[in-house]
C-alpha atoms as a PDB file:
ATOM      1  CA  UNK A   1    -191.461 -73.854 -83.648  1.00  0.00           C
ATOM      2  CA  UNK A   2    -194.614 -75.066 -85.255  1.00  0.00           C
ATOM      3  CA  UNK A   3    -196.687 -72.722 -87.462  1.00  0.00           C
ATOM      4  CA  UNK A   4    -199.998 -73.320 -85.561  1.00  0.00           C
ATOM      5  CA  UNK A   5    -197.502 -72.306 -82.359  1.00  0.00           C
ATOM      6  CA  UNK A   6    -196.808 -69.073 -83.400  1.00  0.00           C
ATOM      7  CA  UNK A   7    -200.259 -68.284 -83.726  1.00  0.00           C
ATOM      8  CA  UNK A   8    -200.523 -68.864 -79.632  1.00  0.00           C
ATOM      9  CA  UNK A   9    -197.963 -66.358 -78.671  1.00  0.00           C
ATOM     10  CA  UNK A  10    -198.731 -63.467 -76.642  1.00  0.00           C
ATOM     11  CA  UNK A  11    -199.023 -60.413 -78.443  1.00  0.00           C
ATOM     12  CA  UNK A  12    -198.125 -56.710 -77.382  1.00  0.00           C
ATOM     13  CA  UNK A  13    -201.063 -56.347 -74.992  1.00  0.00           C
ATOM     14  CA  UNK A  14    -199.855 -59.705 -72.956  1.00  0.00           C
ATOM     15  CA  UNK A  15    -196.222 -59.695 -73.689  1.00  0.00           C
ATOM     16  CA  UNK A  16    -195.655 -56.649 -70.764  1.00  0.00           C
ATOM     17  CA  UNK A  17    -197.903 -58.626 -68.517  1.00  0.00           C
ATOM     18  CA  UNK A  18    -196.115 -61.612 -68.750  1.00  0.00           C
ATOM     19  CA  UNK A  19    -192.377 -60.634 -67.896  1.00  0.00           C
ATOM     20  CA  UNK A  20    -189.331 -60.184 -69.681  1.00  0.00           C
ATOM     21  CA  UNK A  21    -189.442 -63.270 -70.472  1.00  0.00           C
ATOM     22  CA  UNK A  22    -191.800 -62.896 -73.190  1.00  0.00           C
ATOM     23  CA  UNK A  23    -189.389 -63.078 -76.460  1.00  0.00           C
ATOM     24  CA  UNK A  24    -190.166 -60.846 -79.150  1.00  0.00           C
ATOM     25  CA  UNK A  25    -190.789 -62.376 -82.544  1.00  0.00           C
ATOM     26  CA  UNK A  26    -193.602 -63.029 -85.257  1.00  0.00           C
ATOM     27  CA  UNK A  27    -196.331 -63.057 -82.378  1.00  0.00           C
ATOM     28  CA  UNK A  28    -195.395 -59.953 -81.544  1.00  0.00           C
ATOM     29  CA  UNK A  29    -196.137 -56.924 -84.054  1.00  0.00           C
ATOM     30  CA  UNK A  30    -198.784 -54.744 -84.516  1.00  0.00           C
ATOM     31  CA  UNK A  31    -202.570 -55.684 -84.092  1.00  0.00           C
ATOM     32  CA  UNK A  32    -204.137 -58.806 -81.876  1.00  0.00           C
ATOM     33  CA  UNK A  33    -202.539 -62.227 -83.143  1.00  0.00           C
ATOM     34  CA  UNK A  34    -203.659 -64.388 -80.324  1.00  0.00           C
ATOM     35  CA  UNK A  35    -206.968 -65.150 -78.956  1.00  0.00           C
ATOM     36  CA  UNK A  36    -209.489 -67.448 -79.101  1.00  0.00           C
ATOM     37  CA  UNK A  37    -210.604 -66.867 -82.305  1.00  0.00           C
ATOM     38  CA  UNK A  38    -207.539 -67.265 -83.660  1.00  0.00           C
ATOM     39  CA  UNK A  39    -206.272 -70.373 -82.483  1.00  0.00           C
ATOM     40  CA  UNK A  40    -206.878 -73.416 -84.379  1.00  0.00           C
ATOM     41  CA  UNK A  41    -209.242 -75.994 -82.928  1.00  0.00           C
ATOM     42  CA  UNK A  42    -209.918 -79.483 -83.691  1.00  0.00           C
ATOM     43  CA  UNK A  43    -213.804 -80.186 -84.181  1.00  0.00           C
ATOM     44  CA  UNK A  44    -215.961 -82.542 -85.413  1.00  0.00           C
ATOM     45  CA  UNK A  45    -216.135 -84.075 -88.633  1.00  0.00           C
ATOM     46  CA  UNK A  46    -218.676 -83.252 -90.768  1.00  0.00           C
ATOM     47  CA  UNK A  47    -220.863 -85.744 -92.243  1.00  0.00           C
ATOM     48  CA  UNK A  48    -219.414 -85.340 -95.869  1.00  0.00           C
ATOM     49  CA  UNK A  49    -215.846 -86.213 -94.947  1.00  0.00           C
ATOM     50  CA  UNK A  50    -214.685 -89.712 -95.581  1.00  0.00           C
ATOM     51  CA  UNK A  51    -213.714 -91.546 -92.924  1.00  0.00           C
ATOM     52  CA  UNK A  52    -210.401 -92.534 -91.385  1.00  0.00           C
ATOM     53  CA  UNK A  53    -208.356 -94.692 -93.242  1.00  0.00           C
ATOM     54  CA  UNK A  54    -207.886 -96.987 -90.659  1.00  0.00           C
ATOM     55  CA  UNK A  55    -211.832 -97.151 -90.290  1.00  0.00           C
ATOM     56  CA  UNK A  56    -212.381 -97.667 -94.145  1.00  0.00           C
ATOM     57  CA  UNK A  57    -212.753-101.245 -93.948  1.00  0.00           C
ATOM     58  CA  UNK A  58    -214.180-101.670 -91.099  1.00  0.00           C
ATOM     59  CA  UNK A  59    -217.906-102.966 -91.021  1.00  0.00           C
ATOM     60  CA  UNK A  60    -220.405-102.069 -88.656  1.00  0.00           C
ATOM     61  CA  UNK A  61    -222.019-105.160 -86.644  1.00  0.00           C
ATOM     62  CA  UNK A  62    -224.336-104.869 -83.809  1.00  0.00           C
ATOM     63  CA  UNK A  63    -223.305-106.473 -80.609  1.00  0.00           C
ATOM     64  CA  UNK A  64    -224.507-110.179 -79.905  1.00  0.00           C
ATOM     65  CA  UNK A  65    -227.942-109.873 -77.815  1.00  0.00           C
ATOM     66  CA  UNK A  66    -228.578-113.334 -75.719  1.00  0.00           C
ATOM     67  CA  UNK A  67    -232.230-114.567 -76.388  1.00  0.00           C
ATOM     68  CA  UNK A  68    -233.029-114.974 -72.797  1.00  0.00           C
ATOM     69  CA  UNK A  69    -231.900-111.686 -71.490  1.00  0.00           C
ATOM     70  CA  UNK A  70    -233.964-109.893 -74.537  1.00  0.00           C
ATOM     71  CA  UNK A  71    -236.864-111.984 -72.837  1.00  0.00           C
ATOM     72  CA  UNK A  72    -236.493-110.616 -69.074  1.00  0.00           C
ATOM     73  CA  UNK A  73    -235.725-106.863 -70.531  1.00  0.00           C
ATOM     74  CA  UNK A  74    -238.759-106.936 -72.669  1.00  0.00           C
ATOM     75  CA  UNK A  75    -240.949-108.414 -69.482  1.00  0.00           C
ATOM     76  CA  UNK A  76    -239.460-105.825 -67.136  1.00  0.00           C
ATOM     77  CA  UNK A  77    -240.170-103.136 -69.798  1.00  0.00           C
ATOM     78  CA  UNK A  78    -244.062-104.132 -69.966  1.00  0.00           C
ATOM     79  CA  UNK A  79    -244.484-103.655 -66.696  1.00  0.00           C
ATOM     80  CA  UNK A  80    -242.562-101.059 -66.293  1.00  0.00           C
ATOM     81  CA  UNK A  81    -244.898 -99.474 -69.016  1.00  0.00           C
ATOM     82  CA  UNK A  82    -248.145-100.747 -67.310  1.00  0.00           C
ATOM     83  CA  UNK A  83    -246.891 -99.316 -63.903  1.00  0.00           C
ATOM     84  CA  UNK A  84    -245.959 -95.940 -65.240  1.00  0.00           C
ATOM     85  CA  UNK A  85    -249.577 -95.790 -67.486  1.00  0.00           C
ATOM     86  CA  UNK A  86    -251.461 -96.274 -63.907  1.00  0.00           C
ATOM     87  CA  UNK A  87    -249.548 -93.556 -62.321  1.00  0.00           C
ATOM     88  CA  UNK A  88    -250.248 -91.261 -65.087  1.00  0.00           C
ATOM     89  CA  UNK A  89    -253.854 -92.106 -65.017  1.00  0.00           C
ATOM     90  CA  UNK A  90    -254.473 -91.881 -61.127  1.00  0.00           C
ATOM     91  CA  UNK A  91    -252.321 -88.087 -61.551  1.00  0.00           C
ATOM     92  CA  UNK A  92    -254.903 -87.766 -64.619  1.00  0.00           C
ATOM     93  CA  UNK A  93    -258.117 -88.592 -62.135  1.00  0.00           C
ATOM     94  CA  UNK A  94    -256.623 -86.491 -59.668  1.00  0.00           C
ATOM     95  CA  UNK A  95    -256.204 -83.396 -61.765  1.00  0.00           C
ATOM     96  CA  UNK A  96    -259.968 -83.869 -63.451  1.00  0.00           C
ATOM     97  CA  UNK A  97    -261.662 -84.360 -59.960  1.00  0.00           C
ATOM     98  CA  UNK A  98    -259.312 -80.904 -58.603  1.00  0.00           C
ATOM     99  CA  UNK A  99    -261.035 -78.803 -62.160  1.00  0.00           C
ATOM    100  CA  UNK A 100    -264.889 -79.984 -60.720  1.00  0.00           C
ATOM    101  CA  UNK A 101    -264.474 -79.247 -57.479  1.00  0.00           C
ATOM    102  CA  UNK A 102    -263.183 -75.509 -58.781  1.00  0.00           C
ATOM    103  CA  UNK A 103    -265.806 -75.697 -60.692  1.00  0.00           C
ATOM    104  CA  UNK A 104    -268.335 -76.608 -58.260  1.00  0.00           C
ATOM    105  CA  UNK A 105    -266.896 -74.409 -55.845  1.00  0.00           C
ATOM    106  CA  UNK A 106    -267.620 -71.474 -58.314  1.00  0.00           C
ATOM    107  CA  UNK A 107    -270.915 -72.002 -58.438  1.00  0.00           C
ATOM    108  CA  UNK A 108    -271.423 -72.555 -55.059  1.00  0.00           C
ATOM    109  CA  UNK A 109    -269.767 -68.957 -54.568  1.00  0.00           C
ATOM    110  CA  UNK A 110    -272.042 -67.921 -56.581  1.00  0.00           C
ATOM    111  CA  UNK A 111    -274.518 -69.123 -54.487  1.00  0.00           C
ATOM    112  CA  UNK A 112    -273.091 -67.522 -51.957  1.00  0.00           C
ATOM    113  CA  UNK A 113    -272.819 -64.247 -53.269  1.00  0.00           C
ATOM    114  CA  UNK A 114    -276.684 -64.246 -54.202  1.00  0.00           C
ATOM    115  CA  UNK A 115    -277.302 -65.490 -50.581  1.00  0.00           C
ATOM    116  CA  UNK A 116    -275.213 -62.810 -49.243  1.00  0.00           C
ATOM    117  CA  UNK A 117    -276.844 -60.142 -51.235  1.00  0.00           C
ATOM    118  CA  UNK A 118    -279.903 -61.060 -49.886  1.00  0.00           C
ATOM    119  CA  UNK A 119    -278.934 -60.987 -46.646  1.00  0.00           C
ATOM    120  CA  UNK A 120    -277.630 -57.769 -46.777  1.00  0.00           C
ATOM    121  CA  UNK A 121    -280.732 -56.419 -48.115  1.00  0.00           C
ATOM    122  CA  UNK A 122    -282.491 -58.044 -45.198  1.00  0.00           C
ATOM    123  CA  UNK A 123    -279.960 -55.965 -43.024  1.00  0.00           C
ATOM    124  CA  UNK A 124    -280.317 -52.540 -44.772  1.00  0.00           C
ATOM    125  CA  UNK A 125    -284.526 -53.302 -44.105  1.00  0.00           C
ATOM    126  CA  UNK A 126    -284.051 -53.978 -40.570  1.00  0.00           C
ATOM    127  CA  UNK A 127    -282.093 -51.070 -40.147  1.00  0.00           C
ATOM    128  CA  UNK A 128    -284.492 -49.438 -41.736  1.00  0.00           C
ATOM    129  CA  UNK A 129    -286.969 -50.424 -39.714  1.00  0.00           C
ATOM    130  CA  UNK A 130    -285.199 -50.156 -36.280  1.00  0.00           C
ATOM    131  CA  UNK A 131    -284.487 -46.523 -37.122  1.00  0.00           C
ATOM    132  CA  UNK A 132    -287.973 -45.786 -37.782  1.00  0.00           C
ATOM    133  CA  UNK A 133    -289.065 -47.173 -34.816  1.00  0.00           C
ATOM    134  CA  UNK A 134    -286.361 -45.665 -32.503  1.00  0.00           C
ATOM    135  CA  UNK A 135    -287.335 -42.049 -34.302  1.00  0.00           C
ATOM    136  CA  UNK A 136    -291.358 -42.339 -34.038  1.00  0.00           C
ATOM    137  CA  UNK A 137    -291.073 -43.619 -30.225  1.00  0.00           C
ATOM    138  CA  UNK A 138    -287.348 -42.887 -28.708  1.00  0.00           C
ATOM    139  CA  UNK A 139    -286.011 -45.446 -26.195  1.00  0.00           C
ATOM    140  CA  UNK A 140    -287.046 -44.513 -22.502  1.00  0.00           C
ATOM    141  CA  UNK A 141    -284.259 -42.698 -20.768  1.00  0.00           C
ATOM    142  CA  UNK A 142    -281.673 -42.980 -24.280  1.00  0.00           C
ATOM    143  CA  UNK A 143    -281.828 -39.756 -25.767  1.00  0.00           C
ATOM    144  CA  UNK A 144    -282.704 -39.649 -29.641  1.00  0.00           C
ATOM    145  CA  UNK A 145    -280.674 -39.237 -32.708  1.00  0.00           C
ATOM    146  CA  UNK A 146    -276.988 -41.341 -30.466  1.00  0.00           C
ATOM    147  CA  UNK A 147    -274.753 -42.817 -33.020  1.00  0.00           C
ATOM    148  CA  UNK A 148    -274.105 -46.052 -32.915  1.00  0.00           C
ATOM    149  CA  UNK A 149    -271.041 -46.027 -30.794  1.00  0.00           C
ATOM    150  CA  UNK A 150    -272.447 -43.371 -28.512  1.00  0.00           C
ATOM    151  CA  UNK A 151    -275.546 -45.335 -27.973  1.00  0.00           C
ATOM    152  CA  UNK A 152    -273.697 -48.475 -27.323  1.00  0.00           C
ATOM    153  CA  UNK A 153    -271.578 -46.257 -24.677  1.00  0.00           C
ATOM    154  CA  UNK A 154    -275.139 -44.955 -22.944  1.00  0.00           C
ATOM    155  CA  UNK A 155    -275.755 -48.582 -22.732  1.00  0.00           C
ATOM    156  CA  UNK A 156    -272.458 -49.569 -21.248  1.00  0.00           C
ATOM    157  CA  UNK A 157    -272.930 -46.801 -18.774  1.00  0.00           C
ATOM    158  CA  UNK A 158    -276.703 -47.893 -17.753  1.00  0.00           C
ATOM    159  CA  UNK A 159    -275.287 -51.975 -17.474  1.00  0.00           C
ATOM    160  CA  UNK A 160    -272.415 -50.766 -15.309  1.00  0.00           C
ATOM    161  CA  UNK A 161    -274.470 -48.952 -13.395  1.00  0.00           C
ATOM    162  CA  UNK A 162    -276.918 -51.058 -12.425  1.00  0.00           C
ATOM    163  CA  UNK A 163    -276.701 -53.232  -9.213  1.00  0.00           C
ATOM    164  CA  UNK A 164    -274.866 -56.067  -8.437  1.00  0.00           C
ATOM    165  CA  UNK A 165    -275.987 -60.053 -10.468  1.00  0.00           C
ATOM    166  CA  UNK A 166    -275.668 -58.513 -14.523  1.00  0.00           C
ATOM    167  CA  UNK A 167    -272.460 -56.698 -13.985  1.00  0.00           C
ATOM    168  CA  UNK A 168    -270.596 -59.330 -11.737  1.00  0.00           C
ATOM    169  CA  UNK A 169    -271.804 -61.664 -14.578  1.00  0.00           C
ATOM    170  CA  UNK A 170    -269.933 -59.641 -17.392  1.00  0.00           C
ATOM    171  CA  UNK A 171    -267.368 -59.053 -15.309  1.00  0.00           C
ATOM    172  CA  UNK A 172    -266.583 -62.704 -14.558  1.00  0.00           C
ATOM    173  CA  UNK A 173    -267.060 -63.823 -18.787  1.00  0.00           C
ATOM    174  CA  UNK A 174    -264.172 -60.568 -18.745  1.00  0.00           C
ATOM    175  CA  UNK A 175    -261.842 -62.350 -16.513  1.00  0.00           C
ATOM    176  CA  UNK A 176    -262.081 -65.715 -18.023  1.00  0.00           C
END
């Protein structure tokens, strides 16, 4: 048996595993003596070693290139190059005109933030207002001080109690 062999035998852990069959020798005293980091393994060569004796003489020569094929690969590789520089400069024009429309979307919700807070202001006046007027003169029949919800209950109550054209109308905008 080779040396290098030897070195790929089972040792006591496998040799059980494996049978009977497993013959005792070298491989198998004391301590792990196989595994993978004990098995040889060819690799590469390094660039320092010389090189194969039957590659010593041997001189490197690039493969023959016909003129007219060099032509049609060169052509095809210009336009390939133009075709590929459009695309990246329509994804280019793309990407710039996506940033100012963020950007002009930020400042229009900005914009629309300062509109907002104005309107809400308006609101909180109106308010305001509407609850100074329903305090100073109180509604005729609507007692004073309702909550919202209760007052729009009172008003439900008065609408649904009041004859005939105004509730059928509701009533039909219900069912529809």
């Amino acid at each position: 048996m080779l040396r290098v062999l030897r070195r790929c035998r089972p040792g006591p852990a496998l040799g059980p595993a494996l049978g009977p069959a497993a013959p005792p020798g070298p491989g198998s005293g004391a301590g792990p003596t196989w595994g993978p980091g004990l098995v040889l393994v060819r690799g590469r060569k390094t660039r320092h070693d010389p090189p194969a004796k039957s590659k010593a003489s041997r001189v490197k020569m690039p493969p023959p290139v016909d003129p007219e094929e060099l032509l049609v690969v060169l052509e095809r590789y210009r336009q390939h190059r133009l075709v590929l520089g459009a695309l990246r400069a329509e994804f280019r024009a793309e990407m710039l005109q996506k940033k100012r429309e963020a950007l002009l979307s930020q400042e229009d919700s900005a914009e629309l933030m300062e509109q907002h807070r104005r309107l809400m202001a308006w609101n909180e006046a109106e308010n305001a207002r509407q609850r100074a007027r329903r305090s100073a003169g109180g509604a005729a029949g609507q007692p004073e001080g309702l909550l919202p919800f209760t007052a729009l209950a009172f008003a439900w109550a008065e609408l649904n109690s009041t004859p005939g054209s105004v509730r059928d109308r509701l009533n039909s905008y219900k069912d529809a």
